[in-house]
Protein backbone atom coordinates (compact mmCIF):
# COMPACT_ATOMS: atom_id res chain seq x y z
CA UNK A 1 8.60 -52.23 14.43
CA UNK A 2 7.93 -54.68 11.98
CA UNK A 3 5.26 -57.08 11.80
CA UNK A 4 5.94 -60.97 12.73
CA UNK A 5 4.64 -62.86 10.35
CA UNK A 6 5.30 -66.22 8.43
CA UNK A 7 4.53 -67.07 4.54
CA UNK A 8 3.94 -69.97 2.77
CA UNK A 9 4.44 -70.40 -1.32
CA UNK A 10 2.29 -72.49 -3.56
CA UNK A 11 1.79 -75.92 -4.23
CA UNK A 12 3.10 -76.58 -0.92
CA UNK A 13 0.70 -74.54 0.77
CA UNK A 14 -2.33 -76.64 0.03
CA UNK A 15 -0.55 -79.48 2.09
CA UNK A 16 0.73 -77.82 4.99
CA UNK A 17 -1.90 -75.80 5.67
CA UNK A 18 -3.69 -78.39 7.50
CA UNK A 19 -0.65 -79.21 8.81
CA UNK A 20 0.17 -75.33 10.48
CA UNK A 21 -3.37 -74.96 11.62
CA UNK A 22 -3.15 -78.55 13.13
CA UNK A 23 -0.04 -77.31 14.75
CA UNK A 24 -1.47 -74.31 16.28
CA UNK A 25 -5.09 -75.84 17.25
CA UNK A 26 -6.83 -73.69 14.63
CA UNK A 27 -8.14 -76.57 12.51
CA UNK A 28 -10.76 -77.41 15.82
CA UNK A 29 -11.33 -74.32 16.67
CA UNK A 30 -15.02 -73.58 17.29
CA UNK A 31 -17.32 -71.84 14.99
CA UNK A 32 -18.97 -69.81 17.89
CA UNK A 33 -18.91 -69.89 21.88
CA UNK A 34 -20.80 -72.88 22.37
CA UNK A 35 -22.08 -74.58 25.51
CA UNK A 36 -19.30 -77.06 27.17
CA UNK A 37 -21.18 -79.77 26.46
CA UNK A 38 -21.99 -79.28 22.71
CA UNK A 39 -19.73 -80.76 20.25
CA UNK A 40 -17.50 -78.28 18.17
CA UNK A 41 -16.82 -78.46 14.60
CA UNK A 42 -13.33 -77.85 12.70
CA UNK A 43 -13.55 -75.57 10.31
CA UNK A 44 -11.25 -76.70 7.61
CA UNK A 45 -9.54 -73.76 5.70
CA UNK A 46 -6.99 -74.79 2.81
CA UNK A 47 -5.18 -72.00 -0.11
CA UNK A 48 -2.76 -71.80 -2.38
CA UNK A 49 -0.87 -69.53 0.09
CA UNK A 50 -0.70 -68.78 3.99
CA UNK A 51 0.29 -65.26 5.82
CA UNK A 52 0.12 -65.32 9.83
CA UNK A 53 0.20 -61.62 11.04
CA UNK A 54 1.09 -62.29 14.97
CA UNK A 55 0.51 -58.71 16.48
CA UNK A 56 -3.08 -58.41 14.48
CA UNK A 57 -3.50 -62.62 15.65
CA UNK A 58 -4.78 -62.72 11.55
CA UNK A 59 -4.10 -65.18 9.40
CA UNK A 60 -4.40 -64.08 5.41
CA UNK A 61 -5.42 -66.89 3.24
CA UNK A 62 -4.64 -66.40 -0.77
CA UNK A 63 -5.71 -67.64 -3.95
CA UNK A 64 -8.43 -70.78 -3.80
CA UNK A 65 -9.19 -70.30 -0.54
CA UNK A 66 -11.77 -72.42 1.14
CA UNK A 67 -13.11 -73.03 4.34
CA UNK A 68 -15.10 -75.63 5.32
CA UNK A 69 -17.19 -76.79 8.61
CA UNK A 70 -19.90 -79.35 8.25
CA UNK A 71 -22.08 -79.06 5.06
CA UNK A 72 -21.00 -75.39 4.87
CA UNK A 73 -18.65 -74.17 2.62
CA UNK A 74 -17.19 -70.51 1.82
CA UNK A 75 -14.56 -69.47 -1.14
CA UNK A 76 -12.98 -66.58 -2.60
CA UNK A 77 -9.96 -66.03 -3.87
CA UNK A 78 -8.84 -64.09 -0.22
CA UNK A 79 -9.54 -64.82 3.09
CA UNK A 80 -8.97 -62.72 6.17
CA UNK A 81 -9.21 -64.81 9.22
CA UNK A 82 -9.13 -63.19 12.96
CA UNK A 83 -8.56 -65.24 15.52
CA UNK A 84 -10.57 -65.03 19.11
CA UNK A 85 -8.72 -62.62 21.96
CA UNK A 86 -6.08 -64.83 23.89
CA UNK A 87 -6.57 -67.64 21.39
CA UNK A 88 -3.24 -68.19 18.85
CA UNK A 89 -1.58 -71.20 19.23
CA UNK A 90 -3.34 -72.07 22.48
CA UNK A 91 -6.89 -72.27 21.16
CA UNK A 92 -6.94 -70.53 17.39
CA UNK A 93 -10.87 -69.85 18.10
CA UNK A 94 -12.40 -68.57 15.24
CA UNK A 95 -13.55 -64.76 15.49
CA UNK A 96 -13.99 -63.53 11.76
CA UNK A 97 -13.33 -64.63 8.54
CA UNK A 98 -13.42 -62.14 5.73
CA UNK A 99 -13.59 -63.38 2.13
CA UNK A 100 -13.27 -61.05 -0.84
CA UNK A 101 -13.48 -61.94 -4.81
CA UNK A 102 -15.72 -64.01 -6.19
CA UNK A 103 -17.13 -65.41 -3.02
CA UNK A 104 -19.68 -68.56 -2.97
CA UNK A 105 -21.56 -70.18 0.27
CA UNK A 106 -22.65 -73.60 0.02
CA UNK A 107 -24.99 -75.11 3.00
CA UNK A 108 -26.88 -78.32 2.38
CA UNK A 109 -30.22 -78.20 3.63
CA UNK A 110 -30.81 -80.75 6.24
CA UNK A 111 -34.35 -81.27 5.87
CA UNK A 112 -34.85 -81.17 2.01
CA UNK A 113 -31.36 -82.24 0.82
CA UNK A 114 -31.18 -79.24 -1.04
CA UNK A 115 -28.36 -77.65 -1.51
CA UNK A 116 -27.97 -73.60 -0.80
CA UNK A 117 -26.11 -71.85 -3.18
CA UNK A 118 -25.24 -67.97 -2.90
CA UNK A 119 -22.46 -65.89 -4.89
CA UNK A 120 -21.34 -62.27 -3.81
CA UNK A 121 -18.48 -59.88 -4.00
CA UNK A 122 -17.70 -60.11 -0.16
CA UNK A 123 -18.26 -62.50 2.41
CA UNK A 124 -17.79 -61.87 6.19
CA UNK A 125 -18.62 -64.94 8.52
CA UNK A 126 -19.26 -63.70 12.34
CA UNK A 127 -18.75 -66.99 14.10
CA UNK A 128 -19.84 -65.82 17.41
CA UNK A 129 -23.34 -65.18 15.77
CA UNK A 130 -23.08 -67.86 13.37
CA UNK A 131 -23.89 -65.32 10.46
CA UNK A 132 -22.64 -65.25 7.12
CA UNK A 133 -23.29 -62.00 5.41
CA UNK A 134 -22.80 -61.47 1.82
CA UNK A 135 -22.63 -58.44 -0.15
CA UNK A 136 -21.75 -57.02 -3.62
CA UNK A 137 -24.76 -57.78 -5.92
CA UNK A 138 -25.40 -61.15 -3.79
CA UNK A 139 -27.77 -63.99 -5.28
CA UNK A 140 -28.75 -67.03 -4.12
CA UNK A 141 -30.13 -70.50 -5.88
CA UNK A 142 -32.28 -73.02 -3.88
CA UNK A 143 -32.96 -75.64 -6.59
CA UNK A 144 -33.99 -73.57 -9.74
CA UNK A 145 -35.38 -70.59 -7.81
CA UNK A 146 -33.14 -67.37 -7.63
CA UNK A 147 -33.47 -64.43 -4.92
CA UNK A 148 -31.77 -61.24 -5.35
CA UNK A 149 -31.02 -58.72 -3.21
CA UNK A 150 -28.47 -56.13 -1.87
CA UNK A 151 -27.45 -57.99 1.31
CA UNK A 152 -27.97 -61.71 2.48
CA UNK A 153 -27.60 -62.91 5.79
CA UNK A 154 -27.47 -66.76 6.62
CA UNK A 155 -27.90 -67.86 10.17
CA UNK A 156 -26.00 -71.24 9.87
CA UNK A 157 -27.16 -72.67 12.91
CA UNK A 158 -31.12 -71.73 12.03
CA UNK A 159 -30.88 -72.92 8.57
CA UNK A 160 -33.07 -69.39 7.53
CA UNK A 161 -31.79 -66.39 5.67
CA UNK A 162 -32.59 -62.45 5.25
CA UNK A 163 -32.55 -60.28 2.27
CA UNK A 164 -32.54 -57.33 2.59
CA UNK A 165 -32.62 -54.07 -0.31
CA UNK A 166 -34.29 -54.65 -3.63
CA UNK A 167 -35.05 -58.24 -3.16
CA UNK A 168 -36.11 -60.03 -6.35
CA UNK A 169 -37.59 -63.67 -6.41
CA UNK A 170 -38.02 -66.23 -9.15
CA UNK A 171 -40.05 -69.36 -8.34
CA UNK A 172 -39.81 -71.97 -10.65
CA UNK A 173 -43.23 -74.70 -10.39
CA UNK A 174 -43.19 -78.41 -12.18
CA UNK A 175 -45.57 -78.76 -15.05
CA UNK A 176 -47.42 -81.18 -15.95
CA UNK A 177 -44.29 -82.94 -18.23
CA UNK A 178 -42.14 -82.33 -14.86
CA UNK A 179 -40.40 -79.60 -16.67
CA UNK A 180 -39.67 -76.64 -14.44
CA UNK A 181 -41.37 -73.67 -15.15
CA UNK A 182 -41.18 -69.79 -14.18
CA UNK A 183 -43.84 -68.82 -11.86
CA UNK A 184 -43.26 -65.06 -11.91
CA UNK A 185 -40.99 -62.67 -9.78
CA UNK A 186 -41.95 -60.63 -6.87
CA UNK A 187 -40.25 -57.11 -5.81
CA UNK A 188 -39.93 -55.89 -2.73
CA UNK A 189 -39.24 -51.90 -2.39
């Protein structure tokens, strides 16, 4: 039996994307089960072209892909989106989005201003844990500083992040000209 699905073809894609997951309630779905009486946030996902997979309730997102939900922000050039049990056009909840090829995070840092930057072969965001866990030589910049490691795991809603496997640090001071300067970098075995 073949598979339902439907297809959309650049440049009209990047417009009626919003429009389909409008459509089928996807654009407010919520980013994990959340209390009734806590506001959910849209996640916003836009690409230069659109695959819904109806049996697998999937939705394949190609080429400039980008999802977006408050100051968080994911890329790649694929994402795999799985949509919550019973959910489809009903609800479209958010499950799991898997992002492959040159994936970036972005999360602003609410109590700095700072902005989070991390870069990684895969992505996989686990919205019922509100984790985002990248992997393939993964590194993230906070400012100047740099960590390294094998796997990263931001918890979205905690604003705090693991590294785990070969971690490297570089922490950057001000001098005395306000130049930025190298403090050293740490290992962790």
């Amino acid at each position: 039996m073949p598979r339902s699905r439907a297809v959309c073809v650049p440049p009209v894609c990047q417009t009626l994307t919003m429009l389909v997951l409008l459509a089928f309630g996807w654009a407010g779905a919520a980013p994990r089960a959340q209390a009734a009486d806590e506001t959910q946030a849209s996640i916003n996902i836009t690409a230069d072209k659109m695959e819904y997979f109806t049996e697998e309730n999937q939705v394949v997102f190609t080429g400039n892909a980008v999802a977006v939900q408050d100051d968080i922000t994911l890329s790649a050039r694929t994402m795999r989106v799985t949509l919550a049990e019973g959910s489809g056009r009903e609800t479209g909840a958010v499950k799991k989005i898997v992002a492959k090829g040159d994936v970036t995070f972005r999360q602003l840092v609410p109590e700095s201003g700072a902005e989070r930057f991390a870069t990684g072969k895969k992505g996989v965001y686990d919205a019922e844990e509100g984790v985002v866990t990248l992997s393939g030589s993964p590194k993230v910049w906070e400012g100047k500083n740099v960590i390294v490691g094998e796997v990263m795991k931001f918890f979205v809603e905690e604003n705090r992040f693991l590294v785990e496997g070969q971690v490297g640090l570089t922490v950057f001071t001000e001098g005395e000209d306000g130049e930025a300067k190298e403090q050293g970098q740490q290992e962790n075995q």
